[in-house]
Protein backbone atom coordinates (compact mmCIF):
# COMPACT_ATOMS: atom_id res chain seq x y z
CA UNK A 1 -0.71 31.81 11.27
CA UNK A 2 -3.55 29.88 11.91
CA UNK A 3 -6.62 29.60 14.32
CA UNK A 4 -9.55 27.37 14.66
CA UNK A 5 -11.65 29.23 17.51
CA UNK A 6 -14.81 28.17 15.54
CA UNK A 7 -13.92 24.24 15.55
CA UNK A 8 -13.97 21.91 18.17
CA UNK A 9 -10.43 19.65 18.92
CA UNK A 10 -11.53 16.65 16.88
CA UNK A 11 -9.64 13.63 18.26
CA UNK A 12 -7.36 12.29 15.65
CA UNK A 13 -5.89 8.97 15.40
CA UNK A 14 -2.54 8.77 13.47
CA UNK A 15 -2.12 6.01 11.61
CA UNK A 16 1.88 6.19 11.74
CA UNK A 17 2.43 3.27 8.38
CA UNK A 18 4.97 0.88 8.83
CA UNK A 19 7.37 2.32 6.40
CA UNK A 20 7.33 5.61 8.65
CA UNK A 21 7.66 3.99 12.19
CA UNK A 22 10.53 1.32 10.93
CA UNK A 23 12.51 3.55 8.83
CA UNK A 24 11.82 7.32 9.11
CA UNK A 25 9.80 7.98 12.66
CA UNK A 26 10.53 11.69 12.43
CA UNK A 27 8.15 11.80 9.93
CA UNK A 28 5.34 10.69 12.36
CA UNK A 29 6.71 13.09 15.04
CA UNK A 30 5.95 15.71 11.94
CA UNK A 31 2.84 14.60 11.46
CA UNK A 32 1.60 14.93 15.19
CA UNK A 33 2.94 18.81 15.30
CA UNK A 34 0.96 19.60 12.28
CA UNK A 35 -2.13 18.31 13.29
CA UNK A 36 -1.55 19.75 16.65
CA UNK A 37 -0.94 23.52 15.20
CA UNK A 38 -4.21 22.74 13.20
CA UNK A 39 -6.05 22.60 16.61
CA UNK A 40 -6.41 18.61 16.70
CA UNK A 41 -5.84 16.11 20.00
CA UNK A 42 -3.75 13.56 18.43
CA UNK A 43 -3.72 9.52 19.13
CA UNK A 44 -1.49 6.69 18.27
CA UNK A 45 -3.47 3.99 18.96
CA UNK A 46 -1.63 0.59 18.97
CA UNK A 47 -2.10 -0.66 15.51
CA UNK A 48 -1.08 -3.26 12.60
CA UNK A 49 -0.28 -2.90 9.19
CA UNK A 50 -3.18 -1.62 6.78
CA UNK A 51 -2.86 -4.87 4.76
CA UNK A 52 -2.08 -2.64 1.76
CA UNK A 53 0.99 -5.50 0.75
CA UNK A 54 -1.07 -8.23 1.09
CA UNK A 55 -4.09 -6.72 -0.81
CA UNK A 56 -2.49 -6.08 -3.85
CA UNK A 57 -0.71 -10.33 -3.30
CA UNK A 58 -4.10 -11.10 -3.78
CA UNK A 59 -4.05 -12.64 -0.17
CA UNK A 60 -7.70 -11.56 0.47
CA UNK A 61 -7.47 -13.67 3.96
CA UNK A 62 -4.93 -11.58 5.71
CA UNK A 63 -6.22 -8.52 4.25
CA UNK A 64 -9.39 -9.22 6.20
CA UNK A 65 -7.60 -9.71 9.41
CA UNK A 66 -5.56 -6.71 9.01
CA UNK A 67 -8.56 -4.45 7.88
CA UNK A 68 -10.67 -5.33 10.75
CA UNK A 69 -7.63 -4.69 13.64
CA UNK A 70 -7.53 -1.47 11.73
CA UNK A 71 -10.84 -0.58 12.47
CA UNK A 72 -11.00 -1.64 15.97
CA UNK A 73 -7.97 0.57 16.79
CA UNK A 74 -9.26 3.60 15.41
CA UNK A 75 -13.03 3.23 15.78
CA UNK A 76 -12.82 6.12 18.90
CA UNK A 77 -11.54 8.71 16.75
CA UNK A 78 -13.13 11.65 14.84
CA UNK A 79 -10.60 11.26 12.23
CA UNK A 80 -8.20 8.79 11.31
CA UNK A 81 -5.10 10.87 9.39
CA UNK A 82 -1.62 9.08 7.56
CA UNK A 83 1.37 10.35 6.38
CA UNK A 84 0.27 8.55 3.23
CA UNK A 85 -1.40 8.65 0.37
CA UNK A 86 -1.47 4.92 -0.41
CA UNK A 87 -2.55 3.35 3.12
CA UNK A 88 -5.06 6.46 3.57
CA UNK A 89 -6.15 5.15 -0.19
CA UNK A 90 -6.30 1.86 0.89
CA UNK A 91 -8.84 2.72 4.18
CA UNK A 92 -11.05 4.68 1.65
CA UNK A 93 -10.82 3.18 -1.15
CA UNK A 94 -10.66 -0.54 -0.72
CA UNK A 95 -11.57 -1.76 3.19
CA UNK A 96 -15.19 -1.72 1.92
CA UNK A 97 -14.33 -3.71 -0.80
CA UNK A 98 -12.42 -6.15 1.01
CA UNK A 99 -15.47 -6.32 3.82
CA UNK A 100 -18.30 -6.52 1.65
CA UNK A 101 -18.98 -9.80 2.23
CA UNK A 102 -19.75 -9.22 6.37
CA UNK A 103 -21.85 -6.28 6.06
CA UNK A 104 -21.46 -5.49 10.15
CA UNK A 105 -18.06 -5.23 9.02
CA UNK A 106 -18.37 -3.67 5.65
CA UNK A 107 -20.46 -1.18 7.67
CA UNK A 108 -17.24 -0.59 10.05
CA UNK A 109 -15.56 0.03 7.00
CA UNK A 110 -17.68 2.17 5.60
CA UNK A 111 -17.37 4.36 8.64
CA UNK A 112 -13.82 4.42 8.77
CA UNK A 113 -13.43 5.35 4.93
CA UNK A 114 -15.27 8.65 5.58
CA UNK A 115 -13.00 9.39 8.38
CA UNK A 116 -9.68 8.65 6.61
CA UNK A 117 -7.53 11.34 5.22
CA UNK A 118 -3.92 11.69 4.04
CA UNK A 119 -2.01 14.05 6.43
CA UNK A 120 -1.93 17.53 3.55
CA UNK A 121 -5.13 17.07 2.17
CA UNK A 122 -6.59 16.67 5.70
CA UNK A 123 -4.90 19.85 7.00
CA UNK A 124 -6.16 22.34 4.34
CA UNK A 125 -9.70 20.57 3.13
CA UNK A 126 -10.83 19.74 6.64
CA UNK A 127 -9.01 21.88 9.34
CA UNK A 128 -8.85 24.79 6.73
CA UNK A 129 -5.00 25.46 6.94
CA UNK A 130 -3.89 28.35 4.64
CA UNK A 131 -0.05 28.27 5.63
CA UNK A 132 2.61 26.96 8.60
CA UNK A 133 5.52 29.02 10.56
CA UNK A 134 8.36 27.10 8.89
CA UNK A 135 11.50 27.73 6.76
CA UNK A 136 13.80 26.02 4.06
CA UNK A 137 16.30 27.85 2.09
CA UNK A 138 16.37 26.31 -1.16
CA UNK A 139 14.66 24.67 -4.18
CA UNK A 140 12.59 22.25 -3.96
CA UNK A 141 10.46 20.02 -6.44
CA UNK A 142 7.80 17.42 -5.93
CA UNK A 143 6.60 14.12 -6.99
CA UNK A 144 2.79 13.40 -6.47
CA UNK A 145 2.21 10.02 -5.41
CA UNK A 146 -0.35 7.67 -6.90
CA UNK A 147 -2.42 6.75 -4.76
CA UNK A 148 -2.57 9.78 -3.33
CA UNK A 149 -2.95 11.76 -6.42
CA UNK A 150 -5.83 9.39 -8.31
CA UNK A 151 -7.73 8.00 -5.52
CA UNK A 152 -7.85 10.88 -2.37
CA UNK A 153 -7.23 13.81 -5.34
CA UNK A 154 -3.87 15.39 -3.64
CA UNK A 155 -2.33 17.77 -5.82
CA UNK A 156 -3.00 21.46 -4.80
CA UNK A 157 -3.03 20.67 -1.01
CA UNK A 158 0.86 20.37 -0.42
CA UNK A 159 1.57 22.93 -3.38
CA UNK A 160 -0.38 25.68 -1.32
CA UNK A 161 1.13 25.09 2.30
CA UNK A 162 4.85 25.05 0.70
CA UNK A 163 4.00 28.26 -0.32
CA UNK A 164 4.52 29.67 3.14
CA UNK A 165 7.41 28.23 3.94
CA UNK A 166 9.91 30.91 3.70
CA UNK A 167 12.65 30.53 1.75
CA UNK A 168 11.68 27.85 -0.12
CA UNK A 169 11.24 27.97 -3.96
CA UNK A 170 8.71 25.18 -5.82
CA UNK A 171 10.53 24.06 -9.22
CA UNK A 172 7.51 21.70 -11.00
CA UNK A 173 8.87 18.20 -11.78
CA UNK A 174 8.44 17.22 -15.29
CA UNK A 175 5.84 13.94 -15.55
CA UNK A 176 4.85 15.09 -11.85
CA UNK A 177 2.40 12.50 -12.10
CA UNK A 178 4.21 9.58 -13.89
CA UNK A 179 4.92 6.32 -11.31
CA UNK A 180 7.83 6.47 -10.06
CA UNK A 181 8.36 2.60 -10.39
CA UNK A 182 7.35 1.58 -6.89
CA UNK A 183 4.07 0.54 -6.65
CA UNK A 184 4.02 -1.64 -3.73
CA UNK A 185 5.02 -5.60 -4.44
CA UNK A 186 4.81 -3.25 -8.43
CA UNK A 187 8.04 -2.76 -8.34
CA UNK A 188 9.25 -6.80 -6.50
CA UNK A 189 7.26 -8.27 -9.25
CA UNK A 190 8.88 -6.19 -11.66
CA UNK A 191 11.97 -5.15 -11.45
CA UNK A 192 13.46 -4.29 -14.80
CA UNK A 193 10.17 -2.03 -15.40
CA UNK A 194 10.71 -0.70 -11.91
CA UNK A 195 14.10 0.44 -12.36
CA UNK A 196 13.44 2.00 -15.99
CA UNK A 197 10.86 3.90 -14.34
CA UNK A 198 13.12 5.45 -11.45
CA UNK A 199 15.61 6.07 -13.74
CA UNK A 200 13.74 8.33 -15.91
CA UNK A 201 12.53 9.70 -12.68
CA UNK A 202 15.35 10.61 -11.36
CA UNK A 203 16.91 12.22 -14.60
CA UNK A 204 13.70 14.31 -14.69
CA UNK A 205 14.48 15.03 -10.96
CA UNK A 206 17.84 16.24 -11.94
CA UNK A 207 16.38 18.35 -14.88
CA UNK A 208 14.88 21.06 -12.52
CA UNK A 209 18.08 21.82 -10.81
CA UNK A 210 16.37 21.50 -7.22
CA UNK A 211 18.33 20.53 -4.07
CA UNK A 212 15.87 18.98 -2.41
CA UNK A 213 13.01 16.34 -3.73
CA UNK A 214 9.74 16.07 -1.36
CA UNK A 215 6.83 13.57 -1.80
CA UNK A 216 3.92 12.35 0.81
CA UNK A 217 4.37 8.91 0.53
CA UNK A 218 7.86 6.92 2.23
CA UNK A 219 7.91 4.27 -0.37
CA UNK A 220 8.01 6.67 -3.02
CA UNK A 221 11.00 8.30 -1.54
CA UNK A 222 12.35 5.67 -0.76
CA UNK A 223 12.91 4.01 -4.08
CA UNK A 224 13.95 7.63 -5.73
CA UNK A 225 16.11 8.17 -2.89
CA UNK A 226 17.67 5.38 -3.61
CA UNK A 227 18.21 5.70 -6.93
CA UNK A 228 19.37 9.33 -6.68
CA UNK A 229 22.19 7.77 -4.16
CA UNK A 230 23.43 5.24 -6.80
CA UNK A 231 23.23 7.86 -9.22
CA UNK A 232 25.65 9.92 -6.86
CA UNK A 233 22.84 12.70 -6.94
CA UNK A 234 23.37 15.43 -4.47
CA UNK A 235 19.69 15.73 -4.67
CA UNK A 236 18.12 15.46 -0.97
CA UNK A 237 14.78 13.87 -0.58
CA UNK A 238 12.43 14.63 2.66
CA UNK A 239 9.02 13.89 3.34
CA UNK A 240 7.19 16.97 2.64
CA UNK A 241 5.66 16.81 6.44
CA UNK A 242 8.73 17.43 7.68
CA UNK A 243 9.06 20.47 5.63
CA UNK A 244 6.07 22.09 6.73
CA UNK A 245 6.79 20.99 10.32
CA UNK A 246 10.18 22.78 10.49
CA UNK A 247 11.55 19.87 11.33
CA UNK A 248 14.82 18.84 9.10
CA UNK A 249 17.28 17.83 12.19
CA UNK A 250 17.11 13.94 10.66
CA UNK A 251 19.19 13.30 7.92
CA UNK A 252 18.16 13.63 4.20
CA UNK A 253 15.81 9.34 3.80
CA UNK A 254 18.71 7.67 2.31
CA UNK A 255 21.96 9.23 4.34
CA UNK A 256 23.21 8.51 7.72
CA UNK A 257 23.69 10.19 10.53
CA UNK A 258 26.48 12.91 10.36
CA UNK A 259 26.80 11.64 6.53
CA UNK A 260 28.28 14.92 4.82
CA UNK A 261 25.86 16.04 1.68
CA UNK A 262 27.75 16.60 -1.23
């Protein structure tokens, strides 16, 4: 469906997130076929933690250390792309800040911050994907992540590459762009708020009668995954990368393997 004869393979490091590479990998395997069909030479370099936990501690000192590992790892790629809104946010949007006092480094960062994309945004807006040879029968709704919605502006991106996934139907979720009570440490620090927050998430979830819930960002899924279980939701929830990969063989984030979906 798509072709890039006029593009050269840009080199693209993956920055796989540690929520993705402890507790749902498939999503990085995903991510790697998608930027692959979009004509890219993917990289995993060996790599840390973005520091995004420890930024918003207020530990400033291992957010430094963290940043600048970071940087080293990916400073040989054309592009550094994550299945993430929040630590592609935090590369753009806050390494500078955190550097700014060592301006070789807060150059480094600099650098890096033009480079870094989430995983959607960076498929259609750089590498000009229009659609991807996938299917999913069903209905669908998603949940636009925070970070990735108000600081990399991702919000049309995944919209328009669902649409060419065959069989799939898009039901809008109702406060689409209301927290869904995770937030990082957000949701350690407070967890009454937190909860009241996924709860009314999930009953708006319910509300548009979709089987499946997709998001770009693990911890968001996570935490409305979880809540949907409790809730004894038959709701499944996926990472939309796997979607557009064609690639649903793991089981819905929050079931087991050969768990039966109600």
């Amino acid at each position: 469906m798509n072709s890039f004869p006029e593009k050269p393979r840009p080199r693209v490091g993956l920055l796989v997130t540690c929520l993705v590479d402890l507790f749902r990998p498939s999503v990085g395997f995903s991510a790697v076929k998608l930027l692959e069909d979009a004509g890219c030479d993917v990289v995993v370099p060996e790599q840390t933690c973005c520091g995004q936990p420890a930024w918003n501690s207020g530990d400033r000192a291992d957010t430094v250390a963290l940043a600048k590992a970071v940087i080293q790892a990916f400073e040989g790629c054309d592009y550094v792309v994550a299945p993430s809104g929040s630590c592609a946010g935090m590369l753009r949007k806050h390494y500078p800040e955190a550097l700014a006092d060592e301006p070789d480094w807060a150059q480094r960062a600099h650098f890096l911050a033009r480079r870094t994309h989430e995983l959607v945004s960076f498929l259609v807006d750089v590498r000009g994907m229009r659609g991807v040879q996938a299917s999913y029968p069903g209905t669908v709704t998603y949940h636009d992540s925070c970070s990735g919605l108000r600081e990399l502006g991702v919000k049309a991106q995944p919209r328009e590459l669902l649409a060419s996934v065959k069989g799939l139907s898009l039901t809008e979720l109702p406060e689409a762009e209301v927290c869904c009570g995770f937030g990082g440490t957000f949701c350690v620090k407070y967890p009454d708020i937190s909860a009241k927050m996924v709860s009314d998430k999930a009953a708006h979830i319910t509300s548009t009668g979709a089987d499946t819930l997709l998001a770009g960002d693990m911890g968001c899924l996570m935490n409305m995954a979880g809540r949907l279980q409790r809730l004894g939701s038959p709701v499944k929830v996926r990472h939309v990368a796997e979607v557009l990969a064609g690639d649903i063989s793991a089981p819905p984030i929050g079931q087991g393997e050969g768990e039966i979906t109600r």
